[in-house]
PDB file of N, CA and C in Angstrom:
ATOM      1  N   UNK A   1       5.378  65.665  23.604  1.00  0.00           N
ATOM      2  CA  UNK A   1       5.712  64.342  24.117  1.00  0.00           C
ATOM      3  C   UNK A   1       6.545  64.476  25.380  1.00  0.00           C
ATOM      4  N   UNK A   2       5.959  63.423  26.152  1.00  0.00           N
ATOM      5  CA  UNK A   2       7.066  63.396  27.414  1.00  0.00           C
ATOM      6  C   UNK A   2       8.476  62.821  27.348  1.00  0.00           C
ATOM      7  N   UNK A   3       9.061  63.039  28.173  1.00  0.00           N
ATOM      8  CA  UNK A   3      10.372  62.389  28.351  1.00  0.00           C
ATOM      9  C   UNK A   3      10.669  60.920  28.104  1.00  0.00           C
ATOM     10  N   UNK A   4       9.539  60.606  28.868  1.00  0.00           N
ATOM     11  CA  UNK A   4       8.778  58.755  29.065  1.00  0.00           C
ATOM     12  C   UNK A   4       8.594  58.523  27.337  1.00  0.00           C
ATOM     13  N   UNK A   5       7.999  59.667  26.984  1.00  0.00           N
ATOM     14  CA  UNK A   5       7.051  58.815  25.604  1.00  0.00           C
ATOM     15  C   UNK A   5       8.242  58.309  24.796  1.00  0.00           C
ATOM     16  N   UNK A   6       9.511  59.748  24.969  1.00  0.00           N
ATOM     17  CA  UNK A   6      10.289  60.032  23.784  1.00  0.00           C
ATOM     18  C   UNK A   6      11.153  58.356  23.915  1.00  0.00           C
ATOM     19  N   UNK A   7      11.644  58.603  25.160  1.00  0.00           N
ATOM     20  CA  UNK A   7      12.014  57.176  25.387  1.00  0.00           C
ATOM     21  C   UNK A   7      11.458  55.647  24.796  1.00  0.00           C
ATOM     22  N   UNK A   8      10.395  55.833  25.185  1.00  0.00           N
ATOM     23  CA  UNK A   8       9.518  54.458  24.820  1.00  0.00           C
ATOM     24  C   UNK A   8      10.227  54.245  23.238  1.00  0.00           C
ATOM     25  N   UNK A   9       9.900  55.547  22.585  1.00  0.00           N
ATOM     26  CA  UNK A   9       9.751  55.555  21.097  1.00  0.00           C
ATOM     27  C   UNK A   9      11.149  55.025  20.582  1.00  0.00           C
ATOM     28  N   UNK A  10      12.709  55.907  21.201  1.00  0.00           N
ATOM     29  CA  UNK A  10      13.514  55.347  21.412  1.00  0.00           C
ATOM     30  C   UNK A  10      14.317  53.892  21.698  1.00  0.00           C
ATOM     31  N   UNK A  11      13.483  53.611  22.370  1.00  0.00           N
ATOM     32  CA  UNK A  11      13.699  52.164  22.735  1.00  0.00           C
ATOM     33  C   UNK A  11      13.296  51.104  21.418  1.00  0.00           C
ATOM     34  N   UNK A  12      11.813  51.245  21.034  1.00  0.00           N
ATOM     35  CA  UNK A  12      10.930  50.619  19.865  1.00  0.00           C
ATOM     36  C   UNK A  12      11.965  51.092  18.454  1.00  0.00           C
ATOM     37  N   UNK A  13      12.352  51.575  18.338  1.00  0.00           N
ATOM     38  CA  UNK A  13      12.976  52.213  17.370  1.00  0.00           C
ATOM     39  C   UNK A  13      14.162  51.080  16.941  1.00  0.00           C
ATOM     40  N   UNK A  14      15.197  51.443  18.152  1.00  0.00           N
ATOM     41  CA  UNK A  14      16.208  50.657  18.374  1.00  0.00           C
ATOM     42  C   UNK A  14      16.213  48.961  18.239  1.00  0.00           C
ATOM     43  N   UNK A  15      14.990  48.709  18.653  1.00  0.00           N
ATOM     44  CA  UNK A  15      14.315  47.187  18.490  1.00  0.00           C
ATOM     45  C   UNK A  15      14.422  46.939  17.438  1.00  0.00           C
ATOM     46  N   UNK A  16      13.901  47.178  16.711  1.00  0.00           N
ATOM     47  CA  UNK A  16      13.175  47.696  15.302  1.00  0.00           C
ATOM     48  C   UNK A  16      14.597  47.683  14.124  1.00  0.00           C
ATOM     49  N   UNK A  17      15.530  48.640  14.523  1.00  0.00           N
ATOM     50  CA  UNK A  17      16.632  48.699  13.583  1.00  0.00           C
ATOM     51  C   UNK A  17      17.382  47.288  14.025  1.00  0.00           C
ATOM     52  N   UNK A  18      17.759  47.046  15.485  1.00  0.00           N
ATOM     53  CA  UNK A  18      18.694  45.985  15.436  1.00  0.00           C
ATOM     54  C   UNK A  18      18.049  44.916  14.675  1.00  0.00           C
ATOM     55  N   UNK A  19      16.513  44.748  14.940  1.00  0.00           N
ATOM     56  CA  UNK A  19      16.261  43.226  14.108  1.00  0.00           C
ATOM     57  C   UNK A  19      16.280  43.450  12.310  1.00  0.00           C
ATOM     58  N   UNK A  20      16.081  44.455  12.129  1.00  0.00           N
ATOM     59  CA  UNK A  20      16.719  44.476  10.572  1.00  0.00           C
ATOM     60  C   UNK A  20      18.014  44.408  10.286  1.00  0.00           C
ATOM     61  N   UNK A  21      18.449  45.128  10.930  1.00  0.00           N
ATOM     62  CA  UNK A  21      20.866  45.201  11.056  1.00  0.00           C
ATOM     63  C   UNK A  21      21.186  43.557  11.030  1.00  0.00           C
ATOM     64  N   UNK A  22      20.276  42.611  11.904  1.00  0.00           N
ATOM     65  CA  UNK A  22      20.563  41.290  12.230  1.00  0.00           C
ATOM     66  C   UNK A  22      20.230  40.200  10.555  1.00  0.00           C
ATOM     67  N   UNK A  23      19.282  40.917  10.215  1.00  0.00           N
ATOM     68  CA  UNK A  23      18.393  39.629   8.878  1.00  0.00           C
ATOM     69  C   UNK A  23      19.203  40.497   7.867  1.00  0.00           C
ATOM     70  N   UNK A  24      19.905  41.386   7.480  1.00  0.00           N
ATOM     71  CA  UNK A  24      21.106  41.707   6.606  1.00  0.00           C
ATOM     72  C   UNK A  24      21.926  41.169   6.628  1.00  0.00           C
ATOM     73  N   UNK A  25      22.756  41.303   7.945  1.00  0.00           N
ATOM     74  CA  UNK A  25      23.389  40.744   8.285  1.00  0.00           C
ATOM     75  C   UNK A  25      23.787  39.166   7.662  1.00  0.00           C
ATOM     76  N   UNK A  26      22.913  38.373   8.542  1.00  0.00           N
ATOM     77  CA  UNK A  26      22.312  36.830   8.143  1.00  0.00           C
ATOM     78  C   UNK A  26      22.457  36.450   6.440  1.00  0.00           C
ATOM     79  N   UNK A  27      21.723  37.522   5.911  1.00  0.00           N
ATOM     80  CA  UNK A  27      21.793  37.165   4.197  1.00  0.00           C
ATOM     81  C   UNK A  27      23.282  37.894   4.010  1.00  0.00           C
ATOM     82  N   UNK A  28      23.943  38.611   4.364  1.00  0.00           N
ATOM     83  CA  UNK A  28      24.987  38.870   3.859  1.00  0.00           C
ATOM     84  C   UNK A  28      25.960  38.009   3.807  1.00  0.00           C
ATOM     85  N   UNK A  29      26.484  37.094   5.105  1.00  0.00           N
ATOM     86  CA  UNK A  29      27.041  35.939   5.341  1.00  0.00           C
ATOM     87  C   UNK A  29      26.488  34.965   5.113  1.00  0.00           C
ATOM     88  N   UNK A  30      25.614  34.784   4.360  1.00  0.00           N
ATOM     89  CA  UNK A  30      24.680  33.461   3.219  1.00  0.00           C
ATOM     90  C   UNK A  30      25.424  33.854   2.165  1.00  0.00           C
ATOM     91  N   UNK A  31      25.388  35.213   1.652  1.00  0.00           N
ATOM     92  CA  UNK A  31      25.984  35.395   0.303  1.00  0.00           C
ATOM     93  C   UNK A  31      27.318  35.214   0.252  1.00  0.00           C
ATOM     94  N   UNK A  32      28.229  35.393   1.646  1.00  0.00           N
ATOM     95  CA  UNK A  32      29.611  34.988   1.260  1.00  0.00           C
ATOM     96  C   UNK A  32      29.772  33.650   1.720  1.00  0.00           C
ATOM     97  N   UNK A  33      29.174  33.196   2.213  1.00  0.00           N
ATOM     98  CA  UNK A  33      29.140  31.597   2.336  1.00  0.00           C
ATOM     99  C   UNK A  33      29.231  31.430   0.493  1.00  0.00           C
ATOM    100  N   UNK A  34      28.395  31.670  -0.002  1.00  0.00           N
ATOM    101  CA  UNK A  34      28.177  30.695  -1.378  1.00  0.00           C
ATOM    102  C   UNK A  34      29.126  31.083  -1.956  1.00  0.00           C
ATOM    103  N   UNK A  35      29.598  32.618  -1.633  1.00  0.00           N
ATOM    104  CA  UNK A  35      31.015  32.625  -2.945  1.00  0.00           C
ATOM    105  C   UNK A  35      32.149  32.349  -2.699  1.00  0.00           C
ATOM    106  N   UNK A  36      32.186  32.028  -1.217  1.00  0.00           N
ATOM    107  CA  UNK A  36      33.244  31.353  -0.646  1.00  0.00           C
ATOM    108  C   UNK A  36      33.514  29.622  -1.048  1.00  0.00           C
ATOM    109  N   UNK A  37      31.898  29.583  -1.674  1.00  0.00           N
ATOM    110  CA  UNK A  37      32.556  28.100  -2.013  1.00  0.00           C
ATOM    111  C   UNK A  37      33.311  27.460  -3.118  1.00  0.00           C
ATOM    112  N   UNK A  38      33.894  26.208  -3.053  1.00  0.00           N
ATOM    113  CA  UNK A  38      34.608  25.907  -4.519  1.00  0.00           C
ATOM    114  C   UNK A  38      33.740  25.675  -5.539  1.00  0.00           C
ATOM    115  N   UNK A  39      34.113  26.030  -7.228  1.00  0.00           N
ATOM    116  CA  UNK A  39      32.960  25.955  -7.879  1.00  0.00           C
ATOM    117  C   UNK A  39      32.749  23.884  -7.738  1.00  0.00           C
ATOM    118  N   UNK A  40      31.210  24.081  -8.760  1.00  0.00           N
ATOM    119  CA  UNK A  40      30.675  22.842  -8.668  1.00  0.00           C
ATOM    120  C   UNK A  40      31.262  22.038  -9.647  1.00  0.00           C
ATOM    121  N   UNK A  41      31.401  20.463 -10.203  1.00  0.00           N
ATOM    122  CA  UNK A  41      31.670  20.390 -10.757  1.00  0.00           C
ATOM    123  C   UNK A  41      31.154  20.587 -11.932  1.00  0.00           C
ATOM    124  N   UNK A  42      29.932  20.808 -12.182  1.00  0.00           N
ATOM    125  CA  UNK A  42      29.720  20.899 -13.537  1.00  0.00           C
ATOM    126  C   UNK A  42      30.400  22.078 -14.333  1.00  0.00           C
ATOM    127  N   UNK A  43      30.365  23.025 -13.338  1.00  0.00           N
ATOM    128  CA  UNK A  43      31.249  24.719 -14.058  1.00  0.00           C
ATOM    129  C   UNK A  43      32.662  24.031 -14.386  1.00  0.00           C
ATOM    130  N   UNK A  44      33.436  23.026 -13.907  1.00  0.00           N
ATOM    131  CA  UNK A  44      35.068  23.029 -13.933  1.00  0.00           C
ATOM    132  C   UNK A  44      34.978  21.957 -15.024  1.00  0.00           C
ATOM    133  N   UNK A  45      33.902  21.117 -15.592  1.00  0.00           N
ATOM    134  CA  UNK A  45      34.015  20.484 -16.416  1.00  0.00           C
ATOM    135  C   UNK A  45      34.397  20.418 -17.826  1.00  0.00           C
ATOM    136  N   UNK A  46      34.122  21.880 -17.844  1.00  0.00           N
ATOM    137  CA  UNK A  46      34.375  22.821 -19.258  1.00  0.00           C
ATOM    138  C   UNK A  46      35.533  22.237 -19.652  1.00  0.00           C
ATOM    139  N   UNK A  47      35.738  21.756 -21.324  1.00  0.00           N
ATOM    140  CA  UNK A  47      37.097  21.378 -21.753  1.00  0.00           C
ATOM    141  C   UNK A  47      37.769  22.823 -22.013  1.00  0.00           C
ATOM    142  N   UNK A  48      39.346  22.413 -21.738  1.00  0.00           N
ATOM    143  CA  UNK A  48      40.069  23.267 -22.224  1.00  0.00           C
ATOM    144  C   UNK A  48      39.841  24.273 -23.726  1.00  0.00           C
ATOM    145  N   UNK A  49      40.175  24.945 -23.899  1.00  0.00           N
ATOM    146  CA  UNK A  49      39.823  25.396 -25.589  1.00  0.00           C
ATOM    147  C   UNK A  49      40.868  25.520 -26.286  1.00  0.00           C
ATOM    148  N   UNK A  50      40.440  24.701 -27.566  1.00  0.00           N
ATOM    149  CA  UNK A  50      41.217  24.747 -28.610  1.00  0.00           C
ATOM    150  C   UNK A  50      41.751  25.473 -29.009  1.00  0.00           C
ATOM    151  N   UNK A  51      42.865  25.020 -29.422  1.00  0.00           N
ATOM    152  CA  UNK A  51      43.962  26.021 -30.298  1.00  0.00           C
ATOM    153  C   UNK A  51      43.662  26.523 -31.505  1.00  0.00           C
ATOM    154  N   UNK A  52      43.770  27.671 -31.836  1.00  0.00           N
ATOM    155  CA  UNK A  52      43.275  28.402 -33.155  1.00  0.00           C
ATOM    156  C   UNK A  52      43.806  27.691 -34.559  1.00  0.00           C
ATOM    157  N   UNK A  53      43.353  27.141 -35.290  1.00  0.00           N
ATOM    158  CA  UNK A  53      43.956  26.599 -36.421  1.00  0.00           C
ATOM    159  C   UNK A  53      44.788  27.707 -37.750  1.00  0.00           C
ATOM    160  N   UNK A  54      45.522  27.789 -38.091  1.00  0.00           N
ATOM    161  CA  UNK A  54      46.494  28.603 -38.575  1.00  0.00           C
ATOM    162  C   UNK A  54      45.647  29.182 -39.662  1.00  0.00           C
ATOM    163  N   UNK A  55      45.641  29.775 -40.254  1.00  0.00           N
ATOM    164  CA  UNK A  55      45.051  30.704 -41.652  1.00  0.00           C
ATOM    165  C   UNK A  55      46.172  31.010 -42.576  1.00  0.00           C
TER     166      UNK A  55
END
């Protein structure tokens, strides 16, 4: 391979990884978006729990 080719390949390569590094990326800060959020209410609705009755 030439100098040119190795390059080309180089270049395509680099293309190639940044647009995957980028759509990780993207879903990674989706995923801390959601756990960053407050829960919903239905999860906080849960009643307190009862006190153990004596034996």
């Amino acid at each position: 391979m030439s100098i040119e080719e190795l390059f080309e390949l180089h270049q395509q390569m680099q293309s190639v990884l940044r647009e995957k590094l980028l759509a990780k990326k993207a879903a990674l800060e989706d995923r801390l978006r959601q756990l960053n959020q407050p829960p919903s209410d239905a999860a906080s609705a849960n009643p307190a729990r009862r006190a153990k009755p004596p034996t």
